[in-house]
C-alpha atoms as a PDB file:
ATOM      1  CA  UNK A   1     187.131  92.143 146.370  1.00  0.00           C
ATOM      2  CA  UNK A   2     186.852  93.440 143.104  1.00  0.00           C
ATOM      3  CA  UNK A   3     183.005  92.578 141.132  1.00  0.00           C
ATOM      4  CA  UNK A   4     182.375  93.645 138.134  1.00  0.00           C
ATOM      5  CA  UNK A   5     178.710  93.449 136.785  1.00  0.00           C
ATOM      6  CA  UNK A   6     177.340  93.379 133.639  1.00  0.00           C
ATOM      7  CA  UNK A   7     174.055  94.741 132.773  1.00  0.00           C
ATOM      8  CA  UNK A   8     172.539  94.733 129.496  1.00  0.00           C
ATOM      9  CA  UNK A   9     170.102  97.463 128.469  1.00  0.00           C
ATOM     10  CA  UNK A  10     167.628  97.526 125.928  1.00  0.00           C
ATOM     11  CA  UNK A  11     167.166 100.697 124.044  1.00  0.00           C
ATOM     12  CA  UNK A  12     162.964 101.028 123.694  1.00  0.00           C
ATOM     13  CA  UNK A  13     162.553 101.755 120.173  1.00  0.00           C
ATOM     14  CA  UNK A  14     159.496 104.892 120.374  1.00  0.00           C
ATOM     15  CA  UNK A  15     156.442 104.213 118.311  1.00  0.00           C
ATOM     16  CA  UNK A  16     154.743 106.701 115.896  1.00  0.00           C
ATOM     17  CA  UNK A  17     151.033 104.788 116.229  1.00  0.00           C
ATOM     18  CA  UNK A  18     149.418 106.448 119.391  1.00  0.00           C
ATOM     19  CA  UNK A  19     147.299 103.039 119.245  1.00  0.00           C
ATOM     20  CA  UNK A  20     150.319 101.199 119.671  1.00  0.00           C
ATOM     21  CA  UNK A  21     151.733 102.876 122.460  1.00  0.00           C
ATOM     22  CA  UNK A  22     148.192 102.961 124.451  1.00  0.00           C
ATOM     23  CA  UNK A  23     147.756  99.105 123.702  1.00  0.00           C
ATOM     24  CA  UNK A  24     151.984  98.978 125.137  1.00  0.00           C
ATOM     25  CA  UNK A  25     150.900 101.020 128.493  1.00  0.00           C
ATOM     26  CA  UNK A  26     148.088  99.121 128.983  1.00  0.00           C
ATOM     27  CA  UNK A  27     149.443  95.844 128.756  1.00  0.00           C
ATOM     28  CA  UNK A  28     152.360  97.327 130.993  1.00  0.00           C
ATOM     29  CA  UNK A  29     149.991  98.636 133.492  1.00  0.00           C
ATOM     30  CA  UNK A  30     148.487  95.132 133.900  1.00  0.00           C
ATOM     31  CA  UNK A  31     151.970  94.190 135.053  1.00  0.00           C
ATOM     32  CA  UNK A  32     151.539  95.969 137.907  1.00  0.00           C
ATOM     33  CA  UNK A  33     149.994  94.442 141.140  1.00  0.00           C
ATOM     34  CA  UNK A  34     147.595  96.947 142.638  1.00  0.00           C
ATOM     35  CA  UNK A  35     144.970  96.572 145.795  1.00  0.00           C
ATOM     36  CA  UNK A  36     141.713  96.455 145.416  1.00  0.00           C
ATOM     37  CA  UNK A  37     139.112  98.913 146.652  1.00  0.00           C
ATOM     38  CA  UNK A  38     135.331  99.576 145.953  1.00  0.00           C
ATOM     39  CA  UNK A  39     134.857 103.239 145.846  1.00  0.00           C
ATOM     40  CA  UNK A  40     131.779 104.261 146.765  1.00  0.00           C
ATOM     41  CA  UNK A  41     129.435 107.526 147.519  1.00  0.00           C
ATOM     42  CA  UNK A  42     126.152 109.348 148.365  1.00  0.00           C
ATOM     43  CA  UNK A  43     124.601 112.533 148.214  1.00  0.00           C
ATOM     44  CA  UNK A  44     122.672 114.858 146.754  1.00  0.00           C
ATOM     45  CA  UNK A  45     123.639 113.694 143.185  1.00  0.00           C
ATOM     46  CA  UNK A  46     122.823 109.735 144.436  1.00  0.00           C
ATOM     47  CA  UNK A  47     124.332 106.703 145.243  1.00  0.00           C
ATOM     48  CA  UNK A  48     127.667 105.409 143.253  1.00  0.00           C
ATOM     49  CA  UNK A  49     130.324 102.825 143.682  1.00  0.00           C
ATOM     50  CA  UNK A  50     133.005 101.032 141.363  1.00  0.00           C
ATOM     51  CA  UNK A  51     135.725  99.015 141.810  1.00  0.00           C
ATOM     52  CA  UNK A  52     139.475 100.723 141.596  1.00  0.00           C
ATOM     53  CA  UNK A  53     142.886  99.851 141.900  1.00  0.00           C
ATOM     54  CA  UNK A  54     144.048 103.645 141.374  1.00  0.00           C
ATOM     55  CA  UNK A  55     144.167 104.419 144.510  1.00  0.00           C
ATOM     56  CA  UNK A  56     147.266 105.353 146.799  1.00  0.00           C
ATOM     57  CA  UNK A  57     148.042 107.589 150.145  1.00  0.00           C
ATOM     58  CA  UNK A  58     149.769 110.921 149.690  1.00  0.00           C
ATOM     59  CA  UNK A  59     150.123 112.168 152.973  1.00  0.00           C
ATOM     60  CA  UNK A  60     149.865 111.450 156.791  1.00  0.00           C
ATOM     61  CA  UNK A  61     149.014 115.080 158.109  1.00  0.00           C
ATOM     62  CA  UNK A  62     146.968 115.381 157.122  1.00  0.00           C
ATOM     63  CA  UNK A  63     145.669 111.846 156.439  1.00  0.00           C
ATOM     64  CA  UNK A  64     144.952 112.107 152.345  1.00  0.00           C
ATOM     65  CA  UNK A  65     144.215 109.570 149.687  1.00  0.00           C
ATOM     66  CA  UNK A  66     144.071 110.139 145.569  1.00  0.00           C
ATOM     67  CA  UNK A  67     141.762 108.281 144.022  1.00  0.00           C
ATOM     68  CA  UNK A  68     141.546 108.000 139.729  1.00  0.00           C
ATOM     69  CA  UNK A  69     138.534 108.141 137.760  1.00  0.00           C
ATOM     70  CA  UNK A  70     137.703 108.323 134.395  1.00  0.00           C
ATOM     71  CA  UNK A  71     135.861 111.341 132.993  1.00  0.00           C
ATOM     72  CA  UNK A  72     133.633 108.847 131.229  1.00  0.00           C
ATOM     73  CA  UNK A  73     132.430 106.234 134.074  1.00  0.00           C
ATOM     74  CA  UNK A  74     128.836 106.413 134.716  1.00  0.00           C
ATOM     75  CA  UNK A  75     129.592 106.729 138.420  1.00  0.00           C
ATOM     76  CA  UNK A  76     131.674 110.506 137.369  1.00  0.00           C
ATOM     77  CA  UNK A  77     128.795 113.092 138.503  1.00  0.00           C
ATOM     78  CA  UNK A  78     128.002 111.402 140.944  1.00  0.00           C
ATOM     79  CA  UNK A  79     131.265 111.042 143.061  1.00  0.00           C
ATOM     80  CA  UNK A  80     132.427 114.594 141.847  1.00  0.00           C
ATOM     81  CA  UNK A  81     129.340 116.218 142.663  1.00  0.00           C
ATOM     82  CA  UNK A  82     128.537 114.656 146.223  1.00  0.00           C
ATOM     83  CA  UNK A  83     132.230 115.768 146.833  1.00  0.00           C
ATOM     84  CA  UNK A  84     132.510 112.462 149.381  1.00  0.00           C
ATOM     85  CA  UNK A  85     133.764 109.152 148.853  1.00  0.00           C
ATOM     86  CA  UNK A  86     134.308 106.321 150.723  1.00  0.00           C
ATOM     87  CA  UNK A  87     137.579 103.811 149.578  1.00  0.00           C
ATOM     88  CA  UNK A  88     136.824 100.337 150.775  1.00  0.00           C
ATOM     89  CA  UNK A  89     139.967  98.111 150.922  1.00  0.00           C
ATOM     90  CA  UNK A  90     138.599  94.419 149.563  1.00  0.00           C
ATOM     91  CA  UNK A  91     139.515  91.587 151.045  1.00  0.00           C
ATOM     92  CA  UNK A  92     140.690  88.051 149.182  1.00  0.00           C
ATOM     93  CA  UNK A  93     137.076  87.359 149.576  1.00  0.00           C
ATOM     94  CA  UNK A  94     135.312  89.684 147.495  1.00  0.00           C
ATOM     95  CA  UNK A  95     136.649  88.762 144.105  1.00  0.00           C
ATOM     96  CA  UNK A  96     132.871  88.530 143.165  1.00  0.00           C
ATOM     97  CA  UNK A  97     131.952  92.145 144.680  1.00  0.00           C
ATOM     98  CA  UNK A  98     134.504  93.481 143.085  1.00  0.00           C
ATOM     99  CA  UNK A  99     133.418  92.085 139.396  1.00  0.00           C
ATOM    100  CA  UNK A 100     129.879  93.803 140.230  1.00  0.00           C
ATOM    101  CA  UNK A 101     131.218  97.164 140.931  1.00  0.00           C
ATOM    102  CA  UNK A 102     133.565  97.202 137.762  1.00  0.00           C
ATOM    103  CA  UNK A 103     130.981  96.301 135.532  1.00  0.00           C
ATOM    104  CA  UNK A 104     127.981  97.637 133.947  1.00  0.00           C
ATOM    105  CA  UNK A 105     125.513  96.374 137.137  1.00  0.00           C
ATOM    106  CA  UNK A 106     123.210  98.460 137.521  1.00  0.00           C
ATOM    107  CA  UNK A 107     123.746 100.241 141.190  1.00  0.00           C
ATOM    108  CA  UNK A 108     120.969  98.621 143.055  1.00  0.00           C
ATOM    109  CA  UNK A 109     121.920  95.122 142.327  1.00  0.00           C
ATOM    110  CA  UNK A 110     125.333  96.565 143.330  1.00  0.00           C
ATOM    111  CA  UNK A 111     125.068  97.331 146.611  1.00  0.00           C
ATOM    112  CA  UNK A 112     122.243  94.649 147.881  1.00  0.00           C
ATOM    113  CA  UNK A 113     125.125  92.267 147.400  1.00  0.00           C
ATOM    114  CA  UNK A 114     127.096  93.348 150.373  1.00  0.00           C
ATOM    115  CA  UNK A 115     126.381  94.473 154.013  1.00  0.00           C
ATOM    116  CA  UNK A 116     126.817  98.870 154.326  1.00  0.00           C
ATOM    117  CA  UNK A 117     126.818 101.410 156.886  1.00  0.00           C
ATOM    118  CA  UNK A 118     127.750 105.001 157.493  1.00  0.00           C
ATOM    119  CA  UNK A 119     130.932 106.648 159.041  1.00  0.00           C
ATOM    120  CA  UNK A 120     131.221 110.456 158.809  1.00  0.00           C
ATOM    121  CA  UNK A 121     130.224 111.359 155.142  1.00  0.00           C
ATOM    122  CA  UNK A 122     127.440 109.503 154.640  1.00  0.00           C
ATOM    123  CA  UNK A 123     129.158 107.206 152.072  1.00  0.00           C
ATOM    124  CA  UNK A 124     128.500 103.651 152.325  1.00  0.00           C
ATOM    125  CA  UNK A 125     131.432 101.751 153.770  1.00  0.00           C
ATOM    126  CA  UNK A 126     131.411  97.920 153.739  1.00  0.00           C
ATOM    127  CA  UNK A 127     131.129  96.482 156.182  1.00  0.00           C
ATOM    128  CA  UNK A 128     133.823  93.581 156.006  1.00  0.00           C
ATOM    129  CA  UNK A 129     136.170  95.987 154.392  1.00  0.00           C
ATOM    130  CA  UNK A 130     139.769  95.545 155.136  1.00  0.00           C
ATOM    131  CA  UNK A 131     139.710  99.208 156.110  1.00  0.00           C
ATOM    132  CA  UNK A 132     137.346 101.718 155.220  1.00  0.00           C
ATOM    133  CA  UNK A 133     138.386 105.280 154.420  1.00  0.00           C
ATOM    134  CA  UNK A 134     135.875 108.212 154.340  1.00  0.00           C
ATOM    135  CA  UNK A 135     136.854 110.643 152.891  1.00  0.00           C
ATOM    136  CA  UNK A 136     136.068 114.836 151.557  1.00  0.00           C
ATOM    137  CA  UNK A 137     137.152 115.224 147.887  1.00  0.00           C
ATOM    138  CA  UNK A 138     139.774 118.547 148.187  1.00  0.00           C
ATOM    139  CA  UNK A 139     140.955 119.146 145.460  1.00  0.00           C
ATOM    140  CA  UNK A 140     140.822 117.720 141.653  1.00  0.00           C
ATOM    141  CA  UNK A 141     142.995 117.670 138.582  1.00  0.00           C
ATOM    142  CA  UNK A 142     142.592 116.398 135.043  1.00  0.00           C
ATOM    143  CA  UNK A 143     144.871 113.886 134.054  1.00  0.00           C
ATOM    144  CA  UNK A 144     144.421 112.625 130.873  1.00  0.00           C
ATOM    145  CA  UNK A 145     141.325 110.758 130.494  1.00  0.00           C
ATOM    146  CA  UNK A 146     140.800 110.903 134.289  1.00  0.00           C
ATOM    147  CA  UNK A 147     140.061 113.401 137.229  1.00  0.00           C
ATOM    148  CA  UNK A 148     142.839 112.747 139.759  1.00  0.00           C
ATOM    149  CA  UNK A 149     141.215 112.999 143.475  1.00  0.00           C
ATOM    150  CA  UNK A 150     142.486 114.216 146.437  1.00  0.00           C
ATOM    151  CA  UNK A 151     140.516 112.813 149.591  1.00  0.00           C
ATOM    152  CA  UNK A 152     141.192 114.241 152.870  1.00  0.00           C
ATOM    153  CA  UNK A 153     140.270 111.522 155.481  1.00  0.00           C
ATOM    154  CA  UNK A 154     137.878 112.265 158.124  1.00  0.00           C
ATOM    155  CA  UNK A 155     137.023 108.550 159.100  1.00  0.00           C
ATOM    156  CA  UNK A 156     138.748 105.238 158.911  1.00  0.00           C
ATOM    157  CA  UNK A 157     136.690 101.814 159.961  1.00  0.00           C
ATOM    158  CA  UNK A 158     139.685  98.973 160.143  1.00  0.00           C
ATOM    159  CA  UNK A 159     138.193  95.351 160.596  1.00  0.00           C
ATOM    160  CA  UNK A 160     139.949  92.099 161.431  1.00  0.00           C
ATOM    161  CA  UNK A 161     142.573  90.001 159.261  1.00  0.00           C
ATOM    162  CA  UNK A 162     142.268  87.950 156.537  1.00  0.00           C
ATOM    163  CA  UNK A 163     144.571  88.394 153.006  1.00  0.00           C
ATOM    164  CA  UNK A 164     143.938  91.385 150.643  1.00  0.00           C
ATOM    165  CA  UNK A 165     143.294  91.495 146.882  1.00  0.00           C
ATOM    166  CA  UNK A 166     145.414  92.457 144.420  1.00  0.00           C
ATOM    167  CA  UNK A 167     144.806  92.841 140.817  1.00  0.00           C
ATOM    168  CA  UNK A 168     147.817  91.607 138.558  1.00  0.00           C
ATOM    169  CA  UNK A 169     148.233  90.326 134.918  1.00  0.00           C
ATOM    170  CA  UNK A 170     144.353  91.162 134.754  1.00  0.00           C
ATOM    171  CA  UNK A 171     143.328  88.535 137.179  1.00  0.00           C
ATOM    172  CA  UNK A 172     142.688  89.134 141.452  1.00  0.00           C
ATOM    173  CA  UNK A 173     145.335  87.340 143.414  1.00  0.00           C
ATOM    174  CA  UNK A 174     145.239  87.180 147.601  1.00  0.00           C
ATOM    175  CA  UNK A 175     148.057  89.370 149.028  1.00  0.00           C
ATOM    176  CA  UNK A 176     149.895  88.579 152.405  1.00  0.00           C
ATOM    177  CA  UNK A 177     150.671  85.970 154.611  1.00  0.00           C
ATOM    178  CA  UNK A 178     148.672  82.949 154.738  1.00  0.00           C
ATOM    179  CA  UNK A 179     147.396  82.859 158.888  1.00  0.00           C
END
């Protein structure tokens, strides 16, 4: 059997305006389901968390996550200097807990609004996390605007089912099955 297929391809016309092509990648980005995770650490430079959907696994041996963050968030010296992190892994039910740790809360009000412990680093790790990772900051690059993380994983904390959250088209969405 013989098929022949037809594709049509559009040729991207490149824009001059830097503006342009920022406001292009950005609305391109938001096409682009991503988990949500709270971030969070504690040290001697103090307690910090935000919420992040730049976050992704690198290796299995050993066990590493990278984890962006912009040179400019508040939470910066604090999560660079501590050198520890925790990545919590948000469930469909903290849509609200994740609008408090993306926004300009201040970090008390933060983190009264959720049950924390400790694994290994002395990061907070929620509680009713999906999974928590905690994590050693290795190594870090500059990328851009951001610091590019890598987190070598000395604890993980995994808790019972339930759906995760996604961010997609700027709004949080439940992913996987329905029990």
């Amino acid at each position: 059997m013989n098929m022949k297929t037809s594709v049509a391809i559009e040729k991207a016309v490149p824009v001059a305006d830097p503006d342009v092509v920022k406001s292009e990648f950005r609305n391109a980005m938001a096409r682009m389901a991503a988990a949500v995770s709270i971030v969070t650490t504690n040290g001697p430079a103090g307690l910090a968390g935000f919420a992040a959907t730049a976050v992704c696994s690198v290796s299995d041996s050993p066990p590493t996550l990278l984890v962006c963050l912009n040179r400019t968030a508040s939470v910066h010296p604090a999560v660079t200097e501590n050198g520890v992190l925790c990545v919590n892994v948000l469930s469909e039910g903290h849509q609200d807990l994740s609008r408090l740790f993306g926004g300009k809360t201040p970090v008390a009000e933060r983190f009264a609004a959720a049950a924390w412990s400790e694994l290994s680093t002395g990061s907070p790790a929620l509680e009713d996390a999906l999974v928590s990772f905690d994590c050693r900051i290795v190594h870090r690059a500059n990328g851009g605007t951001h610091d590019i993380l890598m987190c070598e994983v000395d604890a993980i904390r995994q808790r019972g089912g339930g759906q995760g959250l996604i961010y997609f088209d700027r709004a949080y969405h439940p992913a996987g099955l329905a029990e």
